[in-house]
N, C-alpha and C. Protein backbone atom coordinates (compact mmCIF):
# COMPACT_ATOMS: atom_id res chain seq x y z
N UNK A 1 0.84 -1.18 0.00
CA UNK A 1 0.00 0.00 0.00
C UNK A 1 0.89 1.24 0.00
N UNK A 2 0.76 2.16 -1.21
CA UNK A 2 1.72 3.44 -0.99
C UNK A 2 0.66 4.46 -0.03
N UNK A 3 1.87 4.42 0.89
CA UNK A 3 1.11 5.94 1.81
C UNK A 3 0.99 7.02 1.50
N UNK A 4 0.44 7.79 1.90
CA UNK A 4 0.55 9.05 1.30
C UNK A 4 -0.26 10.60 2.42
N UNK A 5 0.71 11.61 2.01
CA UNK A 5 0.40 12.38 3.32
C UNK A 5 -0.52 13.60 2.73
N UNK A 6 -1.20 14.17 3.92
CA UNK A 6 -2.11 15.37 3.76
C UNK A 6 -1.28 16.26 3.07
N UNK A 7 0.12 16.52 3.48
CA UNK A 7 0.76 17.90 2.45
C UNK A 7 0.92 17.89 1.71
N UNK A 8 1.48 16.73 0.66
CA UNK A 8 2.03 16.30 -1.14
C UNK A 8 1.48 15.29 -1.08
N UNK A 9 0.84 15.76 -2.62
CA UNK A 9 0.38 14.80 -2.98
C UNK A 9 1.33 14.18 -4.18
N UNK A 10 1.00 13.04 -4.30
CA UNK A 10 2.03 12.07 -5.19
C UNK A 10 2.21 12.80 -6.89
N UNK A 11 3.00 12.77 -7.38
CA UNK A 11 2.36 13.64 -8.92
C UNK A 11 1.86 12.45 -9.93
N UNK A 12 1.16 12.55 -10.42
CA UNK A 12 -0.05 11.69 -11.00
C UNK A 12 0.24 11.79 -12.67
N UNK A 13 0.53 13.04 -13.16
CA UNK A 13 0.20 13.25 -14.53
C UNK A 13 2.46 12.83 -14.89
N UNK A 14 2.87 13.30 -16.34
CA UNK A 14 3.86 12.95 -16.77
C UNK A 14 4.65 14.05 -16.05
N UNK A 15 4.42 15.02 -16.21
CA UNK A 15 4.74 16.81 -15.57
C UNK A 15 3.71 17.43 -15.08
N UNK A 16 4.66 18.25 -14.50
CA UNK A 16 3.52 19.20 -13.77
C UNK A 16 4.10 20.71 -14.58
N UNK A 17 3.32 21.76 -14.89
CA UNK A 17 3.89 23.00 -14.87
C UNK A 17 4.78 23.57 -14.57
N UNK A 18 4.93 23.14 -12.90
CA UNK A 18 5.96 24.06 -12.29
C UNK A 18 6.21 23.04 -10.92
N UNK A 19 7.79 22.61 -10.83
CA UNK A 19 8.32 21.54 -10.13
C UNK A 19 7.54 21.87 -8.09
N UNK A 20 7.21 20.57 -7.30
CA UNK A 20 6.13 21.12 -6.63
C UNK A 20 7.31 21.93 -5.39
N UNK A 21 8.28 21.09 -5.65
CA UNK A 21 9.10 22.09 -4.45
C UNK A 21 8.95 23.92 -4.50
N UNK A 22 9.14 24.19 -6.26
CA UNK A 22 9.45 26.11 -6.21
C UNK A 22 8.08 26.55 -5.16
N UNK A 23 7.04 25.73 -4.83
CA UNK A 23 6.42 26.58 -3.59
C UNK A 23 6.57 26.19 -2.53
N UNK A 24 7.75 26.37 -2.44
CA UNK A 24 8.35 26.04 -0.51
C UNK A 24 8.69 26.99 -0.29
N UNK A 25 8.76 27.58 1.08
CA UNK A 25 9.72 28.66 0.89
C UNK A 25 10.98 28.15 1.88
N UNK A 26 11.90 28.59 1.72
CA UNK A 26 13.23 27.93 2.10
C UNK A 26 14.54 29.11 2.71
N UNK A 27 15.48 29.16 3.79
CA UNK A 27 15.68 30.30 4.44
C UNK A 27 16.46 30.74 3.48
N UNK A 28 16.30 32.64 3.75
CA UNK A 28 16.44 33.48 3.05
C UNK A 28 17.78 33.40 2.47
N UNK A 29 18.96 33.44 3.08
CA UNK A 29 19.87 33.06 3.67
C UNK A 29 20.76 31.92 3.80
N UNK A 30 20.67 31.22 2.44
CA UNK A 30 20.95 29.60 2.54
C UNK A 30 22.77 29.49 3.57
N UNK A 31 23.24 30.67 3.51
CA UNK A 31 24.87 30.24 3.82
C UNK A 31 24.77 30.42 5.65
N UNK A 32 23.28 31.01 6.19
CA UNK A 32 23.46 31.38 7.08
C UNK A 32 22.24 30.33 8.01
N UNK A 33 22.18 29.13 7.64
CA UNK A 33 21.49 28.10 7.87
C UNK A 33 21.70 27.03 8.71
N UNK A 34 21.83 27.13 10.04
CA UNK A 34 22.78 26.55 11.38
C UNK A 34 21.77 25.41 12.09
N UNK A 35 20.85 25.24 11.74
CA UNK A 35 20.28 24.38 12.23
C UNK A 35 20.08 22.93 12.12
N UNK A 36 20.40 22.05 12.98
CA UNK A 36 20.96 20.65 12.88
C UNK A 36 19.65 19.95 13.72
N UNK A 37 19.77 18.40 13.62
CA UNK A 37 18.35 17.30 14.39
C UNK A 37 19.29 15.90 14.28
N UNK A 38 19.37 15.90 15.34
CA UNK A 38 19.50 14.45 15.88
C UNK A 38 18.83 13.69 15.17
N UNK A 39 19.48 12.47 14.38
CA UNK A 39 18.53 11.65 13.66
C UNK A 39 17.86 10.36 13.95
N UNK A 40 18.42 10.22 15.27
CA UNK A 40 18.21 8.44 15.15
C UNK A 40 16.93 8.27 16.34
N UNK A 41 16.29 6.83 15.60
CA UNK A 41 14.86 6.73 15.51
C UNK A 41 15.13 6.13 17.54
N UNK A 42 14.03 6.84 18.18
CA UNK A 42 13.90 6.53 19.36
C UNK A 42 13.00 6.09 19.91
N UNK A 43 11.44 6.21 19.27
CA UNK A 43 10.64 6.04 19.93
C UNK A 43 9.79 5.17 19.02
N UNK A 44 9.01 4.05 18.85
CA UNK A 44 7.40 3.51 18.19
C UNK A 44 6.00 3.51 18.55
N UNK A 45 5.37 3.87 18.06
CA UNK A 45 3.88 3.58 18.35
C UNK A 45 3.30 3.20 17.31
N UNK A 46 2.58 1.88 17.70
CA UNK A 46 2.03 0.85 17.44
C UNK A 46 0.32 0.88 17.18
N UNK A 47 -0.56 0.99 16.67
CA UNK A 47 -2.23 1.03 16.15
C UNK A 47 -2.11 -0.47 15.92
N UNK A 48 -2.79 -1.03 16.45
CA UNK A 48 -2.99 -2.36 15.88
C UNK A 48 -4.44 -1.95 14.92
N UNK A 49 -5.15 -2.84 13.95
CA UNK A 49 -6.08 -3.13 13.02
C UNK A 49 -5.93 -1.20 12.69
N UNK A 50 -5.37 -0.49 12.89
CA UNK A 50 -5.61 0.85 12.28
C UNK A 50 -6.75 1.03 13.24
N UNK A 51 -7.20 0.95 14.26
CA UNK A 51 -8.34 1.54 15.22
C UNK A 51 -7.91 2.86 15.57
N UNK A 52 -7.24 3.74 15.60
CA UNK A 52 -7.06 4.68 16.74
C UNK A 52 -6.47 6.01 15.54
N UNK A 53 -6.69 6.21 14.88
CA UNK A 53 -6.20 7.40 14.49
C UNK A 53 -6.28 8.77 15.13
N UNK A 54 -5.53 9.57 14.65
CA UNK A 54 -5.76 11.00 15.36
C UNK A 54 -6.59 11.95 14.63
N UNK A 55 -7.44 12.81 15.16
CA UNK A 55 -8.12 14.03 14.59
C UNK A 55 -7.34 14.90 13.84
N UNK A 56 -6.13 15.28 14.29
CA UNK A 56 -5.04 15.89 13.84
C UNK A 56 -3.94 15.81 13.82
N UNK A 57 -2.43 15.75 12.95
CA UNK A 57 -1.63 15.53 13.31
C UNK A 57 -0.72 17.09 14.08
N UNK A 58 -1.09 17.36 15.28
CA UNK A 58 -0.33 18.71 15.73
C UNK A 58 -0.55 18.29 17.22
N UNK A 59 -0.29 19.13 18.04
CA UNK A 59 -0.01 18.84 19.43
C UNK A 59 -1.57 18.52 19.80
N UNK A 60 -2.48 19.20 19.81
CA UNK A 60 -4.12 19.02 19.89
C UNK A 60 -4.24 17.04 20.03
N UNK A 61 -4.35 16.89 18.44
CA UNK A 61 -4.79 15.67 18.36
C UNK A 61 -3.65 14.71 18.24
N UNK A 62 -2.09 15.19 18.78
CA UNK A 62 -1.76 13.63 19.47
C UNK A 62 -1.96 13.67 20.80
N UNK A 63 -1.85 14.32 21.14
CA UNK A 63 -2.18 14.64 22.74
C UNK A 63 -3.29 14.10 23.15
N UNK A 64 -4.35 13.84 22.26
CA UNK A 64 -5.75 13.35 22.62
C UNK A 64 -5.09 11.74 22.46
N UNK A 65 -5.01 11.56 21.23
CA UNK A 65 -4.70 9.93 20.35
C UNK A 65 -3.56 9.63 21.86
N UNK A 66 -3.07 9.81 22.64
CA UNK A 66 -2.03 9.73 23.31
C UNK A 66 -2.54 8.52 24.41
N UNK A 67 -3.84 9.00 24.84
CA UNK A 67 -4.95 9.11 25.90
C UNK A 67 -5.27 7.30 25.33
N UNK A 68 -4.69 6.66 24.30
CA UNK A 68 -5.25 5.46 23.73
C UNK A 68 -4.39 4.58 24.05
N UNK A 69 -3.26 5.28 24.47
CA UNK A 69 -1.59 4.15 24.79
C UNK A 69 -1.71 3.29 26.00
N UNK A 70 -1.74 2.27 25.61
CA UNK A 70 -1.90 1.51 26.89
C UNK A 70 -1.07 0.22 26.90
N UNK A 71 0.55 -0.16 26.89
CA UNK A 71 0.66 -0.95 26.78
C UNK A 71 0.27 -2.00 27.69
N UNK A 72 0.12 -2.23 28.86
CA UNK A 72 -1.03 -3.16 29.42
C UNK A 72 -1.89 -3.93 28.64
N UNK A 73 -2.74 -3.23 27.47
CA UNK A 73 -4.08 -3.84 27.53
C UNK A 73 -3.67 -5.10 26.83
N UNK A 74 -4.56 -5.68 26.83
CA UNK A 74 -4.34 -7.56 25.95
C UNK A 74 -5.59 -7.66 25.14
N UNK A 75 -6.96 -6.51 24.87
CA UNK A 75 -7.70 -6.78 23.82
C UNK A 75 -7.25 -6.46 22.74
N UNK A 76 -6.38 -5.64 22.43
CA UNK A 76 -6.11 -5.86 20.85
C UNK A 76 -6.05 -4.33 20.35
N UNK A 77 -6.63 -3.42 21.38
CA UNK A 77 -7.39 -2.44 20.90
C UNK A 77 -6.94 -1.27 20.87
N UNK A 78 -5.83 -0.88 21.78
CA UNK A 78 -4.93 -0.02 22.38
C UNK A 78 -3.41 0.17 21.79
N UNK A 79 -3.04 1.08 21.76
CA UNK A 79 -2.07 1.65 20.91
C UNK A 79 -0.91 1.43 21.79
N UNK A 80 0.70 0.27 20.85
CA UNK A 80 1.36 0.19 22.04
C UNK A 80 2.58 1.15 21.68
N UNK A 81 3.68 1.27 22.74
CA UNK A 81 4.52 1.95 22.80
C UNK A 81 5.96 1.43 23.06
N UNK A 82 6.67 1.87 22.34
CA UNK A 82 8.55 0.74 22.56
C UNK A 82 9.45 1.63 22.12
N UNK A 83 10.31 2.05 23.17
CA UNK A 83 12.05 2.81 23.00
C UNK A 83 12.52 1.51 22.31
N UNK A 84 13.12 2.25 21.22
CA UNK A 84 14.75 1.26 20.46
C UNK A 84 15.36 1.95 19.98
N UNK A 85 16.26 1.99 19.41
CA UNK A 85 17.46 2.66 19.18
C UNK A 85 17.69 2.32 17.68
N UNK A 86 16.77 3.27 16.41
CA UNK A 86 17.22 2.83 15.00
C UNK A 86 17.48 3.58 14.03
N UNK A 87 16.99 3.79 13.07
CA UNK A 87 17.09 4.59 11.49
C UNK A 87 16.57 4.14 10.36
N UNK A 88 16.86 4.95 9.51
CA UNK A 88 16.20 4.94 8.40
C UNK A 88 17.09 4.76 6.78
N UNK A 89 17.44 3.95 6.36
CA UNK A 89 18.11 3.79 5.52
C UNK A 89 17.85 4.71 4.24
N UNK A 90 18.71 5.24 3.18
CA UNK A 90 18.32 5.84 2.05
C UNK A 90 16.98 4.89 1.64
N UNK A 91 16.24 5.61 0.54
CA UNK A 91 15.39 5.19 0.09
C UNK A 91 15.36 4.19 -1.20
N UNK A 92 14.79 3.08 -1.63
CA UNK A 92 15.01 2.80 -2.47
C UNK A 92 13.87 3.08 -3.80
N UNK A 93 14.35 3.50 -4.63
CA UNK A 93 13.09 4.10 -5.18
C UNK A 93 12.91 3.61 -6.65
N UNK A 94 11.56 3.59 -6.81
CA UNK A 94 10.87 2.97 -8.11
C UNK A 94 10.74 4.31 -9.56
N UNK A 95 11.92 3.75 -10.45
CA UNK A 95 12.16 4.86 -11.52
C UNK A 95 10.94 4.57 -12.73
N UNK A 96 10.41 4.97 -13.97
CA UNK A 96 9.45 4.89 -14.32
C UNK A 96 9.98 5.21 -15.49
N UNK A 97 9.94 4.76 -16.63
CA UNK A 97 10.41 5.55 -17.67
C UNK A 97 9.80 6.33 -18.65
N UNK A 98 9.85 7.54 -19.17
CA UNK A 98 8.74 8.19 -19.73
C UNK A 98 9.54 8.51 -21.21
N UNK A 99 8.37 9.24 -21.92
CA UNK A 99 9.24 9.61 -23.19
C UNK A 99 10.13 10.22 -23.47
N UNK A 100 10.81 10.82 -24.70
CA UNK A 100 11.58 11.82 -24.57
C UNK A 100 12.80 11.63 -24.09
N UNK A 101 13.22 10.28 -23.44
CA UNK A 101 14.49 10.26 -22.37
C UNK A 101 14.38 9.95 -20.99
N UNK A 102 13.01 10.59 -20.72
CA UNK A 102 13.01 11.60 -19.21
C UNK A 102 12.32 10.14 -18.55
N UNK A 103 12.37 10.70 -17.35
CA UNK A 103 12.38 9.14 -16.09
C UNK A 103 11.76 9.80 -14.96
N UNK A 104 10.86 9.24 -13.91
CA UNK A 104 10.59 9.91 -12.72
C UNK A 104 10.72 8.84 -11.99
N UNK A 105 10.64 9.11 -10.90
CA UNK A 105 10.24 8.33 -9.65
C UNK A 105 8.41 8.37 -9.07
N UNK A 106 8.34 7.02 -9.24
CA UNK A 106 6.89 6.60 -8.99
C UNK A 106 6.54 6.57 -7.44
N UNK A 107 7.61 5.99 -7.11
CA UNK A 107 7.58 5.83 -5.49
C UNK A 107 8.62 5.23 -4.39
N UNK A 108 8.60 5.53 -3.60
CA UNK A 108 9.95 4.87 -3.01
C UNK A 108 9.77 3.74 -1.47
N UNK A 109 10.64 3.08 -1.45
CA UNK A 109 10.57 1.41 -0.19
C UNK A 109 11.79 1.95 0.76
N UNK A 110 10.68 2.37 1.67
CA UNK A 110 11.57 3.38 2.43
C UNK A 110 11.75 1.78 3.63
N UNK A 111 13.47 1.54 4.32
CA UNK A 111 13.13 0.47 5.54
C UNK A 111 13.87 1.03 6.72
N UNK A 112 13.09 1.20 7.55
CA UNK A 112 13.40 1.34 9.33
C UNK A 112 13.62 0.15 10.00
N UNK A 113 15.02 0.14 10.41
CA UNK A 113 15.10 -0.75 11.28
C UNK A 113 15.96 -0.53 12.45
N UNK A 114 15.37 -1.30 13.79
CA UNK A 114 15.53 -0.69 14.91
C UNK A 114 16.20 -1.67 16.08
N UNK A 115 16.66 -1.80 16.93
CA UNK A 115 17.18 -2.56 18.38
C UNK A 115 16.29 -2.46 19.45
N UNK A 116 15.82 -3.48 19.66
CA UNK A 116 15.56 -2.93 21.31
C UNK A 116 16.01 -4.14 22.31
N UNK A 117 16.80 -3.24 23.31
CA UNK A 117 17.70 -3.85 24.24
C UNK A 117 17.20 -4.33 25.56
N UNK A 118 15.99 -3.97 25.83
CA UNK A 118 15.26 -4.35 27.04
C UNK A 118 14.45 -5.68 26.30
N UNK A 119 14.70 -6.30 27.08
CA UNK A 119 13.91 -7.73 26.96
C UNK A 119 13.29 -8.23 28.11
N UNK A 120 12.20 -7.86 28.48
CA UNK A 120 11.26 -8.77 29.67
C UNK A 120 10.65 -9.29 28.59
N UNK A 121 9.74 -10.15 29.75
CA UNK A 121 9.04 -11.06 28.87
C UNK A 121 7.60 -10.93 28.34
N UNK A 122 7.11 -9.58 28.48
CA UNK A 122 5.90 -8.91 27.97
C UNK A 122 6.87 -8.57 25.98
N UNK A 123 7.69 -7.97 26.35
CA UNK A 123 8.59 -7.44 24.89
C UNK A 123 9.14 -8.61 24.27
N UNK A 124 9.16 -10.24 24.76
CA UNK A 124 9.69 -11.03 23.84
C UNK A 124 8.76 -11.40 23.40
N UNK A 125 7.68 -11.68 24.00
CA UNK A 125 6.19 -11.97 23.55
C UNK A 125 5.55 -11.34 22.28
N UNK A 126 5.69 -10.27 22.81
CA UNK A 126 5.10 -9.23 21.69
C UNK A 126 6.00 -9.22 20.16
N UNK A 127 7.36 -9.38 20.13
CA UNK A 127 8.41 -9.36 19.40
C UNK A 127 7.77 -10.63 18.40
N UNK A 128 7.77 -11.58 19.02
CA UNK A 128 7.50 -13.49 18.83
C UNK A 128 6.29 -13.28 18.00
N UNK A 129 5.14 -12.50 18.34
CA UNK A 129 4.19 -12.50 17.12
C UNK A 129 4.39 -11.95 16.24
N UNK A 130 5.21 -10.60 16.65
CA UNK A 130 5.65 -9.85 15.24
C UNK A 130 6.32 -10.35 14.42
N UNK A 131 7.19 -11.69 14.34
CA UNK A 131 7.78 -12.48 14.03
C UNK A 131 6.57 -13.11 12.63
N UNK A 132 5.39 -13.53 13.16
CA UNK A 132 4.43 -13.35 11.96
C UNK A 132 4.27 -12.93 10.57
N UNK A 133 4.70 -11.68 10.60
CA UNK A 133 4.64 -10.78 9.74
C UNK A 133 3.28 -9.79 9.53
N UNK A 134 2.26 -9.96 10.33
CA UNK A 134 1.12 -9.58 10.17
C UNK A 134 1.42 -7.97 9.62
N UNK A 135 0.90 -7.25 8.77
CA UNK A 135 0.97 -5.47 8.43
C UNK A 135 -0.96 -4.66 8.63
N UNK A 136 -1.02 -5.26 9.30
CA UNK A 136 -2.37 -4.97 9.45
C UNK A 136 -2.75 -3.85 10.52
N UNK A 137 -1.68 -2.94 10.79
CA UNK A 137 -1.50 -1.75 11.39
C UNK A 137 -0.80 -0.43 11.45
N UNK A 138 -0.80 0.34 11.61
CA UNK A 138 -0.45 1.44 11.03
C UNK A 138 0.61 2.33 12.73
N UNK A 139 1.74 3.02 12.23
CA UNK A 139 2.75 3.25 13.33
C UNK A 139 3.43 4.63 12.63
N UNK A 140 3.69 4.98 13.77
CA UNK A 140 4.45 6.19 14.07
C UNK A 140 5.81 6.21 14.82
N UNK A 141 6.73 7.22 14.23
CA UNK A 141 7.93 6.93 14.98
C UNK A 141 8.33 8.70 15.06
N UNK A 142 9.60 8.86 16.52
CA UNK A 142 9.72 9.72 16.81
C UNK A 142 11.44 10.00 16.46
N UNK A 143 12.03 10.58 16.34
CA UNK A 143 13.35 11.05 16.50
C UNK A 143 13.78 11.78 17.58
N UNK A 144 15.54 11.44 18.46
CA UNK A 144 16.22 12.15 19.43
C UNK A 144 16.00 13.78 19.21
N UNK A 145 15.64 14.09 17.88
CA UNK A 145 15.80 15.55 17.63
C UNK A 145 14.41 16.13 17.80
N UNK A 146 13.71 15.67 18.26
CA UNK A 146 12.59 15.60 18.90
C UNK A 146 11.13 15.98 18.10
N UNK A 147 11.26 14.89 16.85
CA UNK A 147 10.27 15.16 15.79
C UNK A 147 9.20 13.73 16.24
N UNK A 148 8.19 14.26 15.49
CA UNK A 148 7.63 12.96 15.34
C UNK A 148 6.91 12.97 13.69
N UNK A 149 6.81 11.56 13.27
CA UNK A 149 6.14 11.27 11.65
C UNK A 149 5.41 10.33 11.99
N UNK A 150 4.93 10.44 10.71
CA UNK A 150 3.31 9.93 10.64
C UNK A 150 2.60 10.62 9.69
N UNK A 151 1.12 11.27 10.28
CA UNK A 151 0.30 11.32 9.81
C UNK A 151 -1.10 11.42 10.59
N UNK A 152 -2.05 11.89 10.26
CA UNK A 152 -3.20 11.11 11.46
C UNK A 152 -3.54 9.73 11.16
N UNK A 153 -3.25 9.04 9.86
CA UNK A 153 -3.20 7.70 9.74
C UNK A 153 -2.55 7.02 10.20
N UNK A 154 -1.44 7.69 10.69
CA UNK A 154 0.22 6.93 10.72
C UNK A 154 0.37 6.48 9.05
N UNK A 155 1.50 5.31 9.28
CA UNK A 155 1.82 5.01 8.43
C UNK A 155 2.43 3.44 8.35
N UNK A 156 1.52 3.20 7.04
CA UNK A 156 0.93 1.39 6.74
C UNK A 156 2.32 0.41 6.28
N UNK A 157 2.89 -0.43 6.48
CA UNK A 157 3.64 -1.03 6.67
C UNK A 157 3.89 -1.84 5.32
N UNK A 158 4.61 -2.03 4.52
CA UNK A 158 4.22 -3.29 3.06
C UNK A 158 4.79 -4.32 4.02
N UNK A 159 6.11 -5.04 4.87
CA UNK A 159 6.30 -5.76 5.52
C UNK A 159 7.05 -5.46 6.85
N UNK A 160 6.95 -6.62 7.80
CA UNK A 160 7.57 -6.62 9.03
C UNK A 160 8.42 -7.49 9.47
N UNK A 161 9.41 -7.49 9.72
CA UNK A 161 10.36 -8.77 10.36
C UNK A 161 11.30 -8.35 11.57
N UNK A 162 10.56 -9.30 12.50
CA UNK A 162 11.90 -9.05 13.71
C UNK A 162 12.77 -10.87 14.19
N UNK A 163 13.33 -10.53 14.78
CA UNK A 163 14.35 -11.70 14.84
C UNK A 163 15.29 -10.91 16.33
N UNK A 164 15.85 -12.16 16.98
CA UNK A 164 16.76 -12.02 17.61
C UNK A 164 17.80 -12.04 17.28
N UNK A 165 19.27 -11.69 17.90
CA UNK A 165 20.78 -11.83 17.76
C UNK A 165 21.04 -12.34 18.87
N UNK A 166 21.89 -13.13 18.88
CA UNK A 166 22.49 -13.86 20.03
C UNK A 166 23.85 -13.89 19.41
N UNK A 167 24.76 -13.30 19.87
CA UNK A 167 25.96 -13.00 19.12
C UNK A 167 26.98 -13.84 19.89
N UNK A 168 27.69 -14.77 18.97
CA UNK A 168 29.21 -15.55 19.90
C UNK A 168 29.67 -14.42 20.58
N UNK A 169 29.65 -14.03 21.61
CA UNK A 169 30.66 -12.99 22.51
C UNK A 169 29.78 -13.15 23.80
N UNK A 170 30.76 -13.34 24.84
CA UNK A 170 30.23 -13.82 26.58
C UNK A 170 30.03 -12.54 26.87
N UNK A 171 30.35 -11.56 26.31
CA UNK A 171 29.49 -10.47 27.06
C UNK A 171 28.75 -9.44 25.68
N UNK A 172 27.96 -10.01 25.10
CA UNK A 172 27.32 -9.47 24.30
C UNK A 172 25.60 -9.77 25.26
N UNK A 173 24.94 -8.38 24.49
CA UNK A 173 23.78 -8.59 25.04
C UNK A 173 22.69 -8.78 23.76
N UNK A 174 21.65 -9.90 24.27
CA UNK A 174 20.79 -10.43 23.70
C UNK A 174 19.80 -9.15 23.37
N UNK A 175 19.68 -9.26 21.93
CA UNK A 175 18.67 -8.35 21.62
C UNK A 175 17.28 -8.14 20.16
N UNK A 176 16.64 -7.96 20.90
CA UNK A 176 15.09 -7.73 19.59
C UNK A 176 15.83 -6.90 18.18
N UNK A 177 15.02 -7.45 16.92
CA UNK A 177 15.86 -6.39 15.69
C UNK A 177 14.46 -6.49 15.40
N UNK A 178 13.91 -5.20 14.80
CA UNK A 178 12.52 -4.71 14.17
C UNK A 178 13.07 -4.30 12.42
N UNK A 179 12.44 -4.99 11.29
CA UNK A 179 12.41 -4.19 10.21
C UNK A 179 11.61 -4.15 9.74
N UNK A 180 11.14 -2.86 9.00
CA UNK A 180 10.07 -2.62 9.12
C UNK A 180 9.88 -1.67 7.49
N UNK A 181 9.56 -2.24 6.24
CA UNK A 181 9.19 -1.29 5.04
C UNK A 181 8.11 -0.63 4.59
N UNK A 182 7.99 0.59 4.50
CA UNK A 182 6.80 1.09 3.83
C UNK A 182 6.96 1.61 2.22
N UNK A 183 6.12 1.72 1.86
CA UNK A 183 5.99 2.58 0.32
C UNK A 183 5.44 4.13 0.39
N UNK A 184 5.94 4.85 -0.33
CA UNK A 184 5.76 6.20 -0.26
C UNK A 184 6.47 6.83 -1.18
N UNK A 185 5.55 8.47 -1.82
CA UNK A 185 6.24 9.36 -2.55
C UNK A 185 7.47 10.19 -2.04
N UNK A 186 7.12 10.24 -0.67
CA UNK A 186 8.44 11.31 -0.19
C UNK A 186 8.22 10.72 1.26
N UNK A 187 9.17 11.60 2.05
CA UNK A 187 9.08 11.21 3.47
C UNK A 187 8.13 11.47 4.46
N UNK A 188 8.03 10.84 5.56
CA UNK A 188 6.42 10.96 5.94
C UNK A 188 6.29 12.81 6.76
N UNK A 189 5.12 12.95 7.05
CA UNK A 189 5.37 14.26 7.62
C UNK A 189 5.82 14.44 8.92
N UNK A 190 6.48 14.99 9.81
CA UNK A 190 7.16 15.64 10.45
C UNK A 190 6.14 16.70 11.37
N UNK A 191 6.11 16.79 12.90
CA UNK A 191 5.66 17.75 13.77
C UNK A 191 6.92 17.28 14.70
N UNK A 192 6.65 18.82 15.67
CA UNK A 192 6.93 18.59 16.94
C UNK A 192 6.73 17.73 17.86
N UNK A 193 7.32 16.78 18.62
CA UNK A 193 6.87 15.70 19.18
C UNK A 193 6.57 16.17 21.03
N UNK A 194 4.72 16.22 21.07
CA UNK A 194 4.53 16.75 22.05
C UNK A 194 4.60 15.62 23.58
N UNK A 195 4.87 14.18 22.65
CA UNK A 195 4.76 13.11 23.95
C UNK A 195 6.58 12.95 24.38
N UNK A 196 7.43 13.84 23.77
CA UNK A 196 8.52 13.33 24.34
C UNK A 196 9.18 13.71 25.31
């Protein structure tokens, strides 16, 4: 399933008029542009069946959608939550070939994959089904630089695979690996992350 966000929309036709970035506006000032973000992925949240979306994606309506996190619950229904420590690999992207020469990009297989180093036995459990592969839910992730993406949909998964490492070394620690691909035109959208 390609995702796709409230701000861009995917481009549909061969061209467009006028490329969609020239209406961004971008600082005045490109040489005087100091601002840096921690990139690496820290935080997940989990929608199982897509139940729980948000009204909005801004501080308002995650702040409400927030009110749904419960890792406790065991009906199915509740939105869960997991620190790991990951990223986001370049994108791999689907080229298209058009006339004339000219080529676009249709869409891109964006994959996140993540660690998580705490292992009780509520998190191996949970890990062990994800092991499944089920994509029948929709997730959000946050960054150290204190963003969060998504969407009010979040964002739909094409596959999932986690697995353990148990590495030959007596003092290595046992740990969960999450990977995780979606499809998409560009990267997902970006707010301030008001739960961090």
């Amino acid at each position: 399933m390609l995702n796709t966000w409230s701000d861009i929309l995917c481009i549909q036709d061969c061209d467009e008029n006028c490329s969609p970035w020239a209406k961004t506006a971008i600082p005045e000032d490109p040489n005087c542009c100091i601002e840096t973000e921690l990139a690496q992925i820290c935080d997940l949240w989990f929608d199982p069946c897509v139940q729980n979306p948000m009204t909005s994606f801004d501080d308002i309506g995650i702040t409400a959608w927030a009110l749904d996190i419960d890792n406790t619950d065991t009906t199915g229904v509740k939105i869960k939550t997991i620190v790991v420590e990951g990223g986001i690999a370049e994108p791999e992207d689907i080229i298209t070939p058009l006339p004339k020469g000219k080529s676009k990009k249709t869409k891109s297989t964006y994959t996140l994959t993540a660690v998580v180093k705490c292992i009780d036995e509520g998190l191996n459990n949970f890990f062990r089904r994800m092991q499944l592969g089920d994509t029948n839910f929709a997730f959000w992730y946050s960054s150290l630089g204190g963003y969060m993406y998504g969407d009010v949909g979040g964002i739909s998964p094409t596959s999932v695979r986690a697995f353990v490492v148990h590495k030959n070394d007596a003092t290595a620690e046992r740990t969960w690996n999450l990977v995780i691909t979606y499809e998409a035109c560009v990267d997902p959208i970006r707010v301030p992350n008001p739960l961090a």
